[in-house]
Each structure stands twice: as structure tokens, then as C-alpha cells.
PDB file of N, CA and C in Angstrom:
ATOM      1  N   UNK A   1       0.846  -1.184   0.000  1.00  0.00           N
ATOM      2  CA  UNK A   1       0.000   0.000   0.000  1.00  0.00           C
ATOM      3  C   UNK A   1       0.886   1.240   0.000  1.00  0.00           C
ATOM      4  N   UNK A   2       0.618   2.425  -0.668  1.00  0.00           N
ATOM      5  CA  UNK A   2       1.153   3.705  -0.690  1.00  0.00           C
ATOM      6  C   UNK A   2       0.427   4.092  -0.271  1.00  0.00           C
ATOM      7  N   UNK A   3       1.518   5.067   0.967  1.00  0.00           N
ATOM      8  CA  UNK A   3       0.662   6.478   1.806  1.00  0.00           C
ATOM      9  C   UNK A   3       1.357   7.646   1.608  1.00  0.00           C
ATOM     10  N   UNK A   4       0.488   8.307   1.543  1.00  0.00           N
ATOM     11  CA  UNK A   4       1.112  10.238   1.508  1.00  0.00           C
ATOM     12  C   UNK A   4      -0.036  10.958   2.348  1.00  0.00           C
ATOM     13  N   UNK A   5       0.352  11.991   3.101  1.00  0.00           N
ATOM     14  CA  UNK A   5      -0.531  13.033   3.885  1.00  0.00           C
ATOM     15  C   UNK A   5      -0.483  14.313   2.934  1.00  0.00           C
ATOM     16  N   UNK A   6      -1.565  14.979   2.539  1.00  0.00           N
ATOM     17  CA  UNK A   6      -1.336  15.916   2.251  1.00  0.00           C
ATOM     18  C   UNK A   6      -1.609  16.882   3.184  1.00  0.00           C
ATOM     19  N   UNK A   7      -1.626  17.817   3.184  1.00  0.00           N
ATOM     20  CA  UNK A   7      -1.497  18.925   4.407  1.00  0.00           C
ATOM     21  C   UNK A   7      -2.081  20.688   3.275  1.00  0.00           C
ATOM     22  N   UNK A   8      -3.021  21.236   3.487  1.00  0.00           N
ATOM     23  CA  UNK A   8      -3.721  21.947   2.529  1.00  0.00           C
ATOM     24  C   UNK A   8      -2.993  23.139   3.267  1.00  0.00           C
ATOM     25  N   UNK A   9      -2.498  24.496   2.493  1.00  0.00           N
ATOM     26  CA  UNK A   9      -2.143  25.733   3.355  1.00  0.00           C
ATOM     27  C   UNK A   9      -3.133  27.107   2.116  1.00  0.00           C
ATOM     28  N   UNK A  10      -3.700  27.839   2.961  1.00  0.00           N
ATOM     29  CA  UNK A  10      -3.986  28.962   2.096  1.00  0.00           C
ATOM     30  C   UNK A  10      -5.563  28.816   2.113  1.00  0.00           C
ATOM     31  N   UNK A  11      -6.263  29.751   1.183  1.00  0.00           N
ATOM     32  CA  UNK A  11      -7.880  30.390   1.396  1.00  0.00           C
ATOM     33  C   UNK A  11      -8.708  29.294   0.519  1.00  0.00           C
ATOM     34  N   UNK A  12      -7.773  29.038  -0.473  1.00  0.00           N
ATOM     35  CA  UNK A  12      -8.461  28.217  -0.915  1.00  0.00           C
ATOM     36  C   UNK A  12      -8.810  26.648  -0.528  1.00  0.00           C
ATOM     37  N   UNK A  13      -8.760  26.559   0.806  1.00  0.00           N
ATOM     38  CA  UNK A  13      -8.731  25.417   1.396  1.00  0.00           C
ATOM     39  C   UNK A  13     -10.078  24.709   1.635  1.00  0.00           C
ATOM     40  N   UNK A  14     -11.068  25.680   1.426  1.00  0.00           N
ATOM     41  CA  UNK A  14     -12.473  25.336   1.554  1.00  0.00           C
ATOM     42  C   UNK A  14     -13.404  25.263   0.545  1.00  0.00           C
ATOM     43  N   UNK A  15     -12.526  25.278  -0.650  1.00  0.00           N
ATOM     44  CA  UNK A  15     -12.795  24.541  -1.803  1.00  0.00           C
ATOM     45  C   UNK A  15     -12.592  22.734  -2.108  1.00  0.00           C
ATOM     46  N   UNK A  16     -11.725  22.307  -1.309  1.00  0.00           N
ATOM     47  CA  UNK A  16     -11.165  21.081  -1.068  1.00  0.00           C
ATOM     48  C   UNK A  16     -12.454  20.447   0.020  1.00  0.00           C
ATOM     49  N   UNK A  17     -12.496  18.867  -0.427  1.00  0.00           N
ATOM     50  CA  UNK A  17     -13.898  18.549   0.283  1.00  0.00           C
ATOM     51  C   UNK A  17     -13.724  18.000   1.551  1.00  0.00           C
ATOM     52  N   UNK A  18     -14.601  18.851   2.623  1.00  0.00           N
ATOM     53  CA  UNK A  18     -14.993  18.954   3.723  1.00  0.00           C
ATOM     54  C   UNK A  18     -14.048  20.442   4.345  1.00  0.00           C
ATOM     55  N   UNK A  19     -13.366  21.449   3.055  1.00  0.00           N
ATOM     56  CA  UNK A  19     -12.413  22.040   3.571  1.00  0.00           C
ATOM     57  C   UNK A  19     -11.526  21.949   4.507  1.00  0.00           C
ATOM     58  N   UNK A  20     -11.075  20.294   4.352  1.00  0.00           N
ATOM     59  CA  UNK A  20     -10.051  20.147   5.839  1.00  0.00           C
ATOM     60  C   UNK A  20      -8.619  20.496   5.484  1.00  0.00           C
ATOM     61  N   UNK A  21      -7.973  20.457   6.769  1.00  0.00           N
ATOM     62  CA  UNK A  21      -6.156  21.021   6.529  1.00  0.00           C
ATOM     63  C   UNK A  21      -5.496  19.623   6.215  1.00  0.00           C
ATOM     64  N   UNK A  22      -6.042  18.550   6.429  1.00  0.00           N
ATOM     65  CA  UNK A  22      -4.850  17.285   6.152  1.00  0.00           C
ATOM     66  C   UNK A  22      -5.718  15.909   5.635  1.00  0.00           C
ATOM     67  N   UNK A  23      -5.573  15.484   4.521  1.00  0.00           N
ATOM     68  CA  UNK A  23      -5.981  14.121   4.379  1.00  0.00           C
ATOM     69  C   UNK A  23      -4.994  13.176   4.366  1.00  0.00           C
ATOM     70  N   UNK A  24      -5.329  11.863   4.705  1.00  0.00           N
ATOM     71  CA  UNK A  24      -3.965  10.908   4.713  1.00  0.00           C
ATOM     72  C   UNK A  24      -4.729   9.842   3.325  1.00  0.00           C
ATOM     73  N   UNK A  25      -3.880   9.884   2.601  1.00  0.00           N
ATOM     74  CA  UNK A  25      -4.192   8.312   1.343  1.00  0.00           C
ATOM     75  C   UNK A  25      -3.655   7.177   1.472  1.00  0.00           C
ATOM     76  N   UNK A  26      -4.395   6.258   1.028  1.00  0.00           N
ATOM     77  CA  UNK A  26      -4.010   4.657   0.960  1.00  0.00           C
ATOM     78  C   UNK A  26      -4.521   4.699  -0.500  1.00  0.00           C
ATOM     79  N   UNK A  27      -3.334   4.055  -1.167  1.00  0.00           N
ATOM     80  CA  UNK A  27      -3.204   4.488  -3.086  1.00  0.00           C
ATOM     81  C   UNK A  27      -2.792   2.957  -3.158  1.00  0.00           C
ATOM     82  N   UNK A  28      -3.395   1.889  -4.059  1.00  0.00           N
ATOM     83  CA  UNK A  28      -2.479   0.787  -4.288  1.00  0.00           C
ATOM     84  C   UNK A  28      -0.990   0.784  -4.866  1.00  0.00           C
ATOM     85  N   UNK A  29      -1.023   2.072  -5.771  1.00  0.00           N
ATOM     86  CA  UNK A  29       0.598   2.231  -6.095  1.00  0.00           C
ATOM     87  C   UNK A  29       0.687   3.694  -5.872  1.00  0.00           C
ATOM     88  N   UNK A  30       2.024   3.567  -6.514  1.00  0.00           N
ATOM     89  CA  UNK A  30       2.099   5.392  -6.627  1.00  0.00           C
ATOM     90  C   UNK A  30       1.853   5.989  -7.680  1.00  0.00           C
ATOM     91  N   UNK A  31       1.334   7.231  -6.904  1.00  0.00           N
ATOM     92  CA  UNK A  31       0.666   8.452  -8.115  1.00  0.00           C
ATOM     93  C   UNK A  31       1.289   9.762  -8.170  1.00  0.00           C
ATOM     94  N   UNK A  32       0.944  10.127  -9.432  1.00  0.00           N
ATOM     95  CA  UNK A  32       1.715  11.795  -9.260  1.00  0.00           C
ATOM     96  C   UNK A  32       0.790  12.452  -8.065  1.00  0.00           C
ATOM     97  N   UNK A  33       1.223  13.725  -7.712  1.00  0.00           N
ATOM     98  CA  UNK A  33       0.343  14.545  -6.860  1.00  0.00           C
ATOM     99  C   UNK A  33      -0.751  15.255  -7.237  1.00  0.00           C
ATOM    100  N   UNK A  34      -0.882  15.227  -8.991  1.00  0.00           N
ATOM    101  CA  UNK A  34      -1.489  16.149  -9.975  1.00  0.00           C
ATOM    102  C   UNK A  34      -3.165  14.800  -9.525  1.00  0.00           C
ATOM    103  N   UNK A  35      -2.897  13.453  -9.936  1.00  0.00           N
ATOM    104  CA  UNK A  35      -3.666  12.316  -9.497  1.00  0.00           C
ATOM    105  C   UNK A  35      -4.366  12.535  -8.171  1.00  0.00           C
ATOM    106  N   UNK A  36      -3.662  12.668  -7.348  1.00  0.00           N
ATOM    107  CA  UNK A  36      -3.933  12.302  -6.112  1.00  0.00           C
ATOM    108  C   UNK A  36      -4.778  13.365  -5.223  1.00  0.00           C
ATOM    109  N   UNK A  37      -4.401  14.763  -5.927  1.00  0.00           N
ATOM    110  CA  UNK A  37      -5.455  15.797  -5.267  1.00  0.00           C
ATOM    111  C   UNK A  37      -6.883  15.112  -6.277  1.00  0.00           C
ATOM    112  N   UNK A  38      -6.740  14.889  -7.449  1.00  0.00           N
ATOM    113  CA  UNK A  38      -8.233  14.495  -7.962  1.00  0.00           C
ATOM    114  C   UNK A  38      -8.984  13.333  -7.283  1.00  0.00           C
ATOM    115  N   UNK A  39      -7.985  12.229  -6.904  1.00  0.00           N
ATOM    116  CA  UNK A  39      -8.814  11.423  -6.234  1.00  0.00           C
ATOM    117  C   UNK A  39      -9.065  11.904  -5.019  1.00  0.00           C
ATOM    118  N   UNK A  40      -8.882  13.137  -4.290  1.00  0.00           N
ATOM    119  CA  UNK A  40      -9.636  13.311  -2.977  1.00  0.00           C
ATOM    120  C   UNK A  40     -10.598  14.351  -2.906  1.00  0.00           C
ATOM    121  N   UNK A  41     -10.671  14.679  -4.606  1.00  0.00           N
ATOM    122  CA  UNK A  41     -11.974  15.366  -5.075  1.00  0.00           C
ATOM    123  C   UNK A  41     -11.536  16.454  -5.198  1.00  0.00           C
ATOM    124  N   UNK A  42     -10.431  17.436  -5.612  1.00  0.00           N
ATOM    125  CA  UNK A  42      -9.947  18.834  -5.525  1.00  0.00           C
ATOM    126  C   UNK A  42      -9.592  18.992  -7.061  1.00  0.00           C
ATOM    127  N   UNK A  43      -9.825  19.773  -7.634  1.00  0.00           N
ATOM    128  CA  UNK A  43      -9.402  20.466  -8.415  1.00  0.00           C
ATOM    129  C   UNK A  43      -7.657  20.330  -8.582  1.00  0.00           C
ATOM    130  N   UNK A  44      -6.896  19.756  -9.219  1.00  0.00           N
ATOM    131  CA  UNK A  44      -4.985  20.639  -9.036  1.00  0.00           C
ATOM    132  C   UNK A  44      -4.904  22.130  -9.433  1.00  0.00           C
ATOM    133  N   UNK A  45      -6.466  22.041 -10.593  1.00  0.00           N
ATOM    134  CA  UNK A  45      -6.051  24.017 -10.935  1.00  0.00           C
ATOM    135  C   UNK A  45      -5.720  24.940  -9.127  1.00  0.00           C
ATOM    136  N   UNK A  46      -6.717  24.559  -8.036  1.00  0.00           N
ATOM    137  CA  UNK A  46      -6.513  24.937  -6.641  1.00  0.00           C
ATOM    138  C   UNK A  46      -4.756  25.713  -6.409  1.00  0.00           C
ATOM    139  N   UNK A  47      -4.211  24.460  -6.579  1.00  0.00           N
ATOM    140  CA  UNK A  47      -2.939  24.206  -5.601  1.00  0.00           C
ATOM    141  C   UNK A  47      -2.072  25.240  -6.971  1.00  0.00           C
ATOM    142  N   UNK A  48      -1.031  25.984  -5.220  1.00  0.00           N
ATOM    143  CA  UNK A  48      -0.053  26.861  -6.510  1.00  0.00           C
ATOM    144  C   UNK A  48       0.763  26.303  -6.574  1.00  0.00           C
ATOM    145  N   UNK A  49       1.104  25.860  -5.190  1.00  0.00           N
ATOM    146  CA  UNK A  49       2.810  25.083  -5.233  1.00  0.00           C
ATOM    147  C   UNK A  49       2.771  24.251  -4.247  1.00  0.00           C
ATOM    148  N   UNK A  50       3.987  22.474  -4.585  1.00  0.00           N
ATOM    149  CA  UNK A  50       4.101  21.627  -3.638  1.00  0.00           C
ATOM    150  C   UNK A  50       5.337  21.606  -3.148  1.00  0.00           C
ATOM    151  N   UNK A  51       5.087  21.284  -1.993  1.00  0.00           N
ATOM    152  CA  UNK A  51       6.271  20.946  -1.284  1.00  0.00           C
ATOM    153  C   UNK A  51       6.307  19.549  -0.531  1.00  0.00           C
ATOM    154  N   UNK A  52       7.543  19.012  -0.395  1.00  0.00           N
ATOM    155  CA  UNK A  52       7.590  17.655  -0.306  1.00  0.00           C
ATOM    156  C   UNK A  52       9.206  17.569   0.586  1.00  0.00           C
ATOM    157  N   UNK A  53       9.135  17.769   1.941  1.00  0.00           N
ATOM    158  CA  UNK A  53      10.530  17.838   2.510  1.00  0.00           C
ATOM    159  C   UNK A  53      11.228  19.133   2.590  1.00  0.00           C
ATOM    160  N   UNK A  54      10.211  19.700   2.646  1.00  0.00           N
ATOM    161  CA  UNK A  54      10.630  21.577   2.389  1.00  0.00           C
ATOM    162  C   UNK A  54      11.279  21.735   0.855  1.00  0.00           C
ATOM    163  N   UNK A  55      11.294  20.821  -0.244  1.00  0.00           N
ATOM    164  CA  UNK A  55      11.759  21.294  -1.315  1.00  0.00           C
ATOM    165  C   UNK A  55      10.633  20.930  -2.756  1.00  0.00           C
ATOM    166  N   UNK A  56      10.558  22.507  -3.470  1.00  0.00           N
ATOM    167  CA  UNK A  56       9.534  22.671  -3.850  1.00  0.00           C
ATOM    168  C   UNK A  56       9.415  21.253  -5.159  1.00  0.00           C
ATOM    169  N   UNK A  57       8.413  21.089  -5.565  1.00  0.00           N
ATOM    170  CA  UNK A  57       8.362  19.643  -6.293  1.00  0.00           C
ATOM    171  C   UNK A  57       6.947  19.848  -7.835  1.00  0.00           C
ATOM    172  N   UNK A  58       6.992  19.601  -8.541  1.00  0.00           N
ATOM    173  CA  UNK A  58       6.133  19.773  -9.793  1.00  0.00           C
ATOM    174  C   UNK A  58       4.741  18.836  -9.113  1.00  0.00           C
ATOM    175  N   UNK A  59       3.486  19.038  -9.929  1.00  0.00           N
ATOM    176  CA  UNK A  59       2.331  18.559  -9.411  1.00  0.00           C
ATOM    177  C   UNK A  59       2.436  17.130 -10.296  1.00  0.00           C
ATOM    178  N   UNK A  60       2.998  17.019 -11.332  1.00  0.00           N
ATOM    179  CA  UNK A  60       3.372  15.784 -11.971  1.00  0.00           C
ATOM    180  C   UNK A  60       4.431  14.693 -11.274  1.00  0.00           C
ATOM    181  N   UNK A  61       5.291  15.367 -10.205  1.00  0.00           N
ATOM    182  CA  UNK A  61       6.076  14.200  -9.889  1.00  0.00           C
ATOM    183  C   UNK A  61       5.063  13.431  -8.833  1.00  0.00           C
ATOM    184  N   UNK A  62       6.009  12.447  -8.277  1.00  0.00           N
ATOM    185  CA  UNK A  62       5.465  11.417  -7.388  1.00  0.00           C
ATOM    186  C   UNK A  62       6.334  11.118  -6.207  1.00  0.00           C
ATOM    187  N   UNK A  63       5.509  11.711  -4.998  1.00  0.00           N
ATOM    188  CA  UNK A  63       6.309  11.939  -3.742  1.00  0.00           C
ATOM    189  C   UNK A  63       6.290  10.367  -3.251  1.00  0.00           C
ATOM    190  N   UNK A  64       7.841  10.313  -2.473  1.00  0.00           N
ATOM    191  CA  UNK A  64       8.063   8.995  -1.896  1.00  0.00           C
ATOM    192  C   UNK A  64       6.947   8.300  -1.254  1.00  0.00           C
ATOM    193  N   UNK A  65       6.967   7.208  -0.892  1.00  0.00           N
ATOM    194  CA  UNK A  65       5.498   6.082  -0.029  1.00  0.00           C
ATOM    195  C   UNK A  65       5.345   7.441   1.553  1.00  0.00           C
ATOM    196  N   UNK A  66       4.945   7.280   2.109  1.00  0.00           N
ATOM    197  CA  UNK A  66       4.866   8.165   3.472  1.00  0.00           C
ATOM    198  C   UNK A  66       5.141   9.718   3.625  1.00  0.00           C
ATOM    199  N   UNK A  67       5.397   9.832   2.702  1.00  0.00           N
ATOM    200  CA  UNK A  67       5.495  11.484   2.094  1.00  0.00           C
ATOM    201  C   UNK A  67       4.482  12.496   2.676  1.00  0.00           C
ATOM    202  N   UNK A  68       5.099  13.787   3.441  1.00  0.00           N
ATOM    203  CA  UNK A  68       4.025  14.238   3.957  1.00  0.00           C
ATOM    204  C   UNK A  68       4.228  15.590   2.746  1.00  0.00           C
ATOM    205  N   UNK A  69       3.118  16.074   2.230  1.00  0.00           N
ATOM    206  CA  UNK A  69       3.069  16.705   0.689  1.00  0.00           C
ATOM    207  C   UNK A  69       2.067  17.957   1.103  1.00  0.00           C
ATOM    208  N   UNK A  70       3.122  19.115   1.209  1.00  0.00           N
ATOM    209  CA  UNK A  70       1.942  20.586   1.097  1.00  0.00           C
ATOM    210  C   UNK A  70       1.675  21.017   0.374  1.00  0.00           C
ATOM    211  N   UNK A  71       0.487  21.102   0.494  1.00  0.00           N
ATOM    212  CA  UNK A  71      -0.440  21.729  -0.918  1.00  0.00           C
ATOM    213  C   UNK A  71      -0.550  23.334  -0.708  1.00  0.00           C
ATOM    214  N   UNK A  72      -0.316  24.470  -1.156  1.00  0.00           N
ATOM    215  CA  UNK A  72       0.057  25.934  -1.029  1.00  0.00           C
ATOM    216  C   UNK A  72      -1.432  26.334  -1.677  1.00  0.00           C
ATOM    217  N   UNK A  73      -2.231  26.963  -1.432  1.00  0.00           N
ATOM    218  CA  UNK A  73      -3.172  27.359  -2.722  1.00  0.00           C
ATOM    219  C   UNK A  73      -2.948  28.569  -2.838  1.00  0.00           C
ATOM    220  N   UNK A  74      -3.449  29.439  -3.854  1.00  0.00           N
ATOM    221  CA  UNK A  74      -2.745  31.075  -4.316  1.00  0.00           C
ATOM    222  C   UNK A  74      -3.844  32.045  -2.876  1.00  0.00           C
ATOM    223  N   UNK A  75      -2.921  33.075  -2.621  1.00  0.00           N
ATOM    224  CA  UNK A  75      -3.703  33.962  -1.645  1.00  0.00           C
ATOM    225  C   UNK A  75      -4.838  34.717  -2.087  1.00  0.00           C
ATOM    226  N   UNK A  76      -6.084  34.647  -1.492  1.00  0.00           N
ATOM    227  CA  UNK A  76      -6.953  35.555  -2.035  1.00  0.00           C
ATOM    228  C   UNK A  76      -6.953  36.808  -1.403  1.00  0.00           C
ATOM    229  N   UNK A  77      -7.810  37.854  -1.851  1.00  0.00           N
ATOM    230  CA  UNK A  77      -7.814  39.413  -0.979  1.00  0.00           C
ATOM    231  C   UNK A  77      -7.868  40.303  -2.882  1.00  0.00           C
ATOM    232  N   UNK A  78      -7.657  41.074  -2.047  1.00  0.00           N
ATOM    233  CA  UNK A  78      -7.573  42.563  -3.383  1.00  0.00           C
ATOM    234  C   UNK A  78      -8.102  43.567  -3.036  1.00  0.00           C
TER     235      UNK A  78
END
């Protein structure tokens, strides 16, 4: 089984379903991160930037098994 936590930061967080700050996945293999926000029902247009170990990472790669993965979404206001 593959696990990753994602961890949601920013306004747009309550667009993501149940607007929570952290989901944990059980994936039979591994997936990009671009995948994996869709299977927990989010949009990737959402997310601005990932991070994966404090170093920033494309929404196409694929974070290690136990990977804890922040999802940044863009700031709202104006």
C-alpha cells in the first residue's frame, strides 16, 4: 500500500472537500500529486505550489510512499 498526507495551506482550502487542513491516502501504487489531489476530489487548478521535505516539487512528480506533501493554494484578498 502507498501512503502520503497531504497537508492543505492557504484560502483556498475550503474549496477542497470537507475544507479540511490534512488528508492521509491509501493508493495501491504510486501516483503523481497532480492524481492524487483528484482522487480526494480537488481540483490541481486549486494548488499553486508543492512541497515535499521543504523542497519545492512539480504537481506531476510522485512523492516517496509516506510522504508528507503541502499543498500551497494562491492567496486571495484585493
Amino acid at each position: 500500500m502507498y501512503r502520503v498526507r497531504f497537508l492543505v495551506e492557504g484560502h483556498a482550502r475550503e474549496f477542497f472537500p470537507g475544507g479540511r487542513h490534512s488528508y492521509d491516502l491509501e493508493l495501491p501504487g504510486p501516483a503523481t500529486v497532480r492524481e492524487m489531489i483528484r482522487h480526494i476530489g480537488a481540483s490541481p487548478d486549486l494548488v499553486m505550489s508543492v512541497f515535499v521535505k521543504g523542497r519545492l516539487m512539480d504537481k506531476d512528480s510522485v512523492p516517496p510512499d509516506g510522504a508528507e506533501v503541502v499543498l500551497v493554494t494562491p492567496p486571495a484578498g484585493g
